[in-house]
C-alpha atoms as a PDB file:
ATOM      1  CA  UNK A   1      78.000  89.023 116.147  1.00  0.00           C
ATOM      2  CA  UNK A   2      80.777  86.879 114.864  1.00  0.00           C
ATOM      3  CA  UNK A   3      84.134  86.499 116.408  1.00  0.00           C
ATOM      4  CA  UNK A   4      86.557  88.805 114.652  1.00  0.00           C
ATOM      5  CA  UNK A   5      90.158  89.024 113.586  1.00  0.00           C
ATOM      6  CA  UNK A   6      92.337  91.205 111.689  1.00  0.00           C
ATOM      7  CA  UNK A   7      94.806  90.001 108.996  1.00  0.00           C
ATOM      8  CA  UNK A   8      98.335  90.830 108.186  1.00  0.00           C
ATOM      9  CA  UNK A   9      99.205  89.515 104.698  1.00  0.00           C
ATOM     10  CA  UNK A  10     103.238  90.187 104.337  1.00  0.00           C
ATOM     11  CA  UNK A  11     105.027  89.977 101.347  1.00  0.00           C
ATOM     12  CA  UNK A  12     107.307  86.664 102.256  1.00  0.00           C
ATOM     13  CA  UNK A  13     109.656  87.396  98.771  1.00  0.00           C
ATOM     14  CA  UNK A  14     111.131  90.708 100.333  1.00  0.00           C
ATOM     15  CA  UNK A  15     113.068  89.046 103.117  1.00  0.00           C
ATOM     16  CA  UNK A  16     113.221  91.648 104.837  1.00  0.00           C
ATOM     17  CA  UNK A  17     114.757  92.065 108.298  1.00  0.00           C
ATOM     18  CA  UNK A  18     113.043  91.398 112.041  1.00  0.00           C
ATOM     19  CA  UNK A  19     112.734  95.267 112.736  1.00  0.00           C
ATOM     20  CA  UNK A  20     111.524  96.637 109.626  1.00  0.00           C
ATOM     21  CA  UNK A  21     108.703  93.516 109.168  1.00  0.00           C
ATOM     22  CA  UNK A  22     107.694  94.474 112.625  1.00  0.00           C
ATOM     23  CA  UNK A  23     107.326  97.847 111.766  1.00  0.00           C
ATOM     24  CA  UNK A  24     105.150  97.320 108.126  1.00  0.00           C
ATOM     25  CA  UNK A  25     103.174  95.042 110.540  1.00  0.00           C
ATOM     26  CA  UNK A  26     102.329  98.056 112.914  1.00  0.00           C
ATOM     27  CA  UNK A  27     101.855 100.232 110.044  1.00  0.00           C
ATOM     28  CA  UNK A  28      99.111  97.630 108.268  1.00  0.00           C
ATOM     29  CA  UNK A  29      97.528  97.136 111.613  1.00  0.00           C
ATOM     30  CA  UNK A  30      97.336 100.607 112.128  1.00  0.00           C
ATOM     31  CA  UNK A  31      96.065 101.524 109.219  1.00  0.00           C
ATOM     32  CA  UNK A  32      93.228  99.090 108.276  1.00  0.00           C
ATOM     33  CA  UNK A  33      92.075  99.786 111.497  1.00  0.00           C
ATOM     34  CA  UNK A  34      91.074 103.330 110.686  1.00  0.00           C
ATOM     35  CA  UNK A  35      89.410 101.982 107.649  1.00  0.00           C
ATOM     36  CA  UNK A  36      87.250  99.990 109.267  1.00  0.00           C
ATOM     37  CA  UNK A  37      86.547 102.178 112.568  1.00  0.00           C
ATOM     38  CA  UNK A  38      85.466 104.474 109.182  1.00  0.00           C
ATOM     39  CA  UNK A  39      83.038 101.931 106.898  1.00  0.00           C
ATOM     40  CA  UNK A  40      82.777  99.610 109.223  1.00  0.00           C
ATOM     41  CA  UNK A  41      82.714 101.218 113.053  1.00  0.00           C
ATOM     42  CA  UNK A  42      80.508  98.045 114.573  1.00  0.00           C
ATOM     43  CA  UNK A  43      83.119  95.293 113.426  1.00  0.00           C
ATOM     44  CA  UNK A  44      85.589  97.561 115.390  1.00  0.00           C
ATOM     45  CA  UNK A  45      83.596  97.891 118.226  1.00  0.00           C
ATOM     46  CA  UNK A  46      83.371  94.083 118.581  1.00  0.00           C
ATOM     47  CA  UNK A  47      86.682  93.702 117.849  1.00  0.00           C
ATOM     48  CA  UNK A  48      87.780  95.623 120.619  1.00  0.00           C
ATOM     49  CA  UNK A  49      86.037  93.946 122.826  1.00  0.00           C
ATOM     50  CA  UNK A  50      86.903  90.408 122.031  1.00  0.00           C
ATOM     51  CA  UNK A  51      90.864  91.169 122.735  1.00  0.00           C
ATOM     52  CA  UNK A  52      92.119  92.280 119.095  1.00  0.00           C
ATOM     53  CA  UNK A  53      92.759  89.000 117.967  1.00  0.00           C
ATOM     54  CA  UNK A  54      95.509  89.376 114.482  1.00  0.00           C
ATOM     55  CA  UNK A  55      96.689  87.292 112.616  1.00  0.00           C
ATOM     56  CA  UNK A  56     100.112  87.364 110.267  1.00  0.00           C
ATOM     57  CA  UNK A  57      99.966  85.187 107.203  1.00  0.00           C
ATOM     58  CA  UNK A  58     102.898  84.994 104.184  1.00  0.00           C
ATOM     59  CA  UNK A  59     102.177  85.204 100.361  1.00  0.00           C
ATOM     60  CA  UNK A  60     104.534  84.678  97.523  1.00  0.00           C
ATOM     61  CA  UNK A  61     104.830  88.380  95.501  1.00  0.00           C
ATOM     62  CA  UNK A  62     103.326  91.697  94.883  1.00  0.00           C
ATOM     63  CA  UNK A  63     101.101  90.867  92.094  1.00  0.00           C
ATOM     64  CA  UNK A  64      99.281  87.615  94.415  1.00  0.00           C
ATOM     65  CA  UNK A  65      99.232  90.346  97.027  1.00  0.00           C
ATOM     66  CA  UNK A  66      97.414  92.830  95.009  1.00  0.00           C
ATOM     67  CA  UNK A  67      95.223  90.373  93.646  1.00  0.00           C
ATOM     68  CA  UNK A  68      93.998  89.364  97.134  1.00  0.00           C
ATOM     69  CA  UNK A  69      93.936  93.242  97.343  1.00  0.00           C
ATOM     70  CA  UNK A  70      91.289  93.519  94.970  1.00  0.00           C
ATOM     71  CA  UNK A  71      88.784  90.409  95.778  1.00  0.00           C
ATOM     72  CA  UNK A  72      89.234  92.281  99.261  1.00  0.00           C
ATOM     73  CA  UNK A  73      88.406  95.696  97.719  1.00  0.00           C
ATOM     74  CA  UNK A  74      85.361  93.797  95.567  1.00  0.00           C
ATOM     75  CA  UNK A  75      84.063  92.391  98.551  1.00  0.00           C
ATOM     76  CA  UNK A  76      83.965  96.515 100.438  1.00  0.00           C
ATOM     77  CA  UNK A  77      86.015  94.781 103.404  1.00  0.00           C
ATOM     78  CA  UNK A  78      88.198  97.939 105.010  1.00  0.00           C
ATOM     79  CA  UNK A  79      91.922  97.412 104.399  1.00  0.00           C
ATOM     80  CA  UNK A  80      95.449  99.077 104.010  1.00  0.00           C
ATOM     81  CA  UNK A  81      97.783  98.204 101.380  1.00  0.00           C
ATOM     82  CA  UNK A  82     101.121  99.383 102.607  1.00  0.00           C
ATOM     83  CA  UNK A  83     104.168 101.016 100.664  1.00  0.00           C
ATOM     84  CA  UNK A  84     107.732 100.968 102.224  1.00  0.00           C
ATOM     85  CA  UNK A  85     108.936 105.284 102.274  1.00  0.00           C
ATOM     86  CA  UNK A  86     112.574 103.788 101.361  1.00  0.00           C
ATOM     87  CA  UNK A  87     114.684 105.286 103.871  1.00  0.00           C
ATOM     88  CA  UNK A  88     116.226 101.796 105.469  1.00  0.00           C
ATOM     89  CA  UNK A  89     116.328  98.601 103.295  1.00  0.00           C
ATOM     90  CA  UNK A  90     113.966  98.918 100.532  1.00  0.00           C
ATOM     91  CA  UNK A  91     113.510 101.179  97.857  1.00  0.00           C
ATOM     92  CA  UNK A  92     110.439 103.876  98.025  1.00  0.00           C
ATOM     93  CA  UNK A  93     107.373 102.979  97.207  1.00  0.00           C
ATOM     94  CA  UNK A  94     108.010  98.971  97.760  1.00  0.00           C
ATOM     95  CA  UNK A  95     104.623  97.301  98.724  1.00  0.00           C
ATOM     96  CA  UNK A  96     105.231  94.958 101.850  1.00  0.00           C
ATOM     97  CA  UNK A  97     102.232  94.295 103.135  1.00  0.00           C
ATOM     98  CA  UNK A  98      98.046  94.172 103.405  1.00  0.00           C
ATOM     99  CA  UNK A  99      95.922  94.800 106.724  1.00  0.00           C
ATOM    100  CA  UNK A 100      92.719  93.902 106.381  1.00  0.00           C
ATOM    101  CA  UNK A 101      89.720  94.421 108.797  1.00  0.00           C
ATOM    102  CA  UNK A 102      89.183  93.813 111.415  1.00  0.00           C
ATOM    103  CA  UNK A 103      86.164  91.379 109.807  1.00  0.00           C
ATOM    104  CA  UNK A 104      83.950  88.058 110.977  1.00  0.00           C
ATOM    105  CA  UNK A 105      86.472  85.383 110.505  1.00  0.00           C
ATOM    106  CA  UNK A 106      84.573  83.365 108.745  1.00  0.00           C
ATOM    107  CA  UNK A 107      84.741  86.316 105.761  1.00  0.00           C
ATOM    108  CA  UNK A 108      88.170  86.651 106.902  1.00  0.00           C
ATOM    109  CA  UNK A 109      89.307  82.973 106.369  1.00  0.00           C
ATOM    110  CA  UNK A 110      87.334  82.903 102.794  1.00  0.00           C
ATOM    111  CA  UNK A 111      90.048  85.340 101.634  1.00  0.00           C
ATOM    112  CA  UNK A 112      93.054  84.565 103.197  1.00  0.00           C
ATOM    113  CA  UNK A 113      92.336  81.059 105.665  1.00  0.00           C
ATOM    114  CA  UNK A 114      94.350  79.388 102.639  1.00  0.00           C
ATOM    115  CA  UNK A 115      97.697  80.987 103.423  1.00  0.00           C
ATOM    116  CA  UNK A 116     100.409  80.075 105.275  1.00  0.00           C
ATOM    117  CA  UNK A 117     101.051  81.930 108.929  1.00  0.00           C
ATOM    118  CA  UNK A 118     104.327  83.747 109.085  1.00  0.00           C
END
């Protein structure tokens, strides 16, 4: 099988401070990681063997983050789109961030190998 990766697409227009980017990180990670070890339990398997390699890349706004949310969802590639509970520096319900996979990079970098890493 392929070399795999998981991707951490964070909303770069929030600004939002060291701890709390950290933490939607670990919540994405988390996350798409059950999705997959659910639709997609060999890519996990793999991935966990080949170290867990992630990756954190930057987009502009919500609405180019849910639009990579839904080519993602099109192409039935496990992910996590994540929304902020509000109780530190955003306001409930704020969407920071999209894990997906862990995937082949090559299907990986189709979707996302275009953006910039954080």
């Amino acid at each position: 099988m392929a070399e795999l990766k998981q991707v951490i697409v964070v909303r770069n227009d929030l600004k939002m401070g060291k701890g709390k980017l950290a933490v939607q990180v670990a919540h994405a990670s988390v996350s798409s990681l059950e999705q997959a070890r659910k639709y997609k339990p060999k890519w996990v398997e793999t991935w966990f063997s080949e170290n867990q390699r992630k990756i954190c890349v930057k987009i502009n706004s919500e609405k180019e983050l849910r639009i990579l949310k839904g080519q993602i969802d099109d192409a039935q590639i496990p992910n996590a789109l994540i929304e902020d509970a509000g109780l530190t520096q955003l306001e409930p319900g704020t969407v920071t961030c999209l894990g997906i996979g862990p995937l082949p990079t090559e299907i990986a970098d189709r979707f996302t190998g275009e953006l910039k890493l954080l």
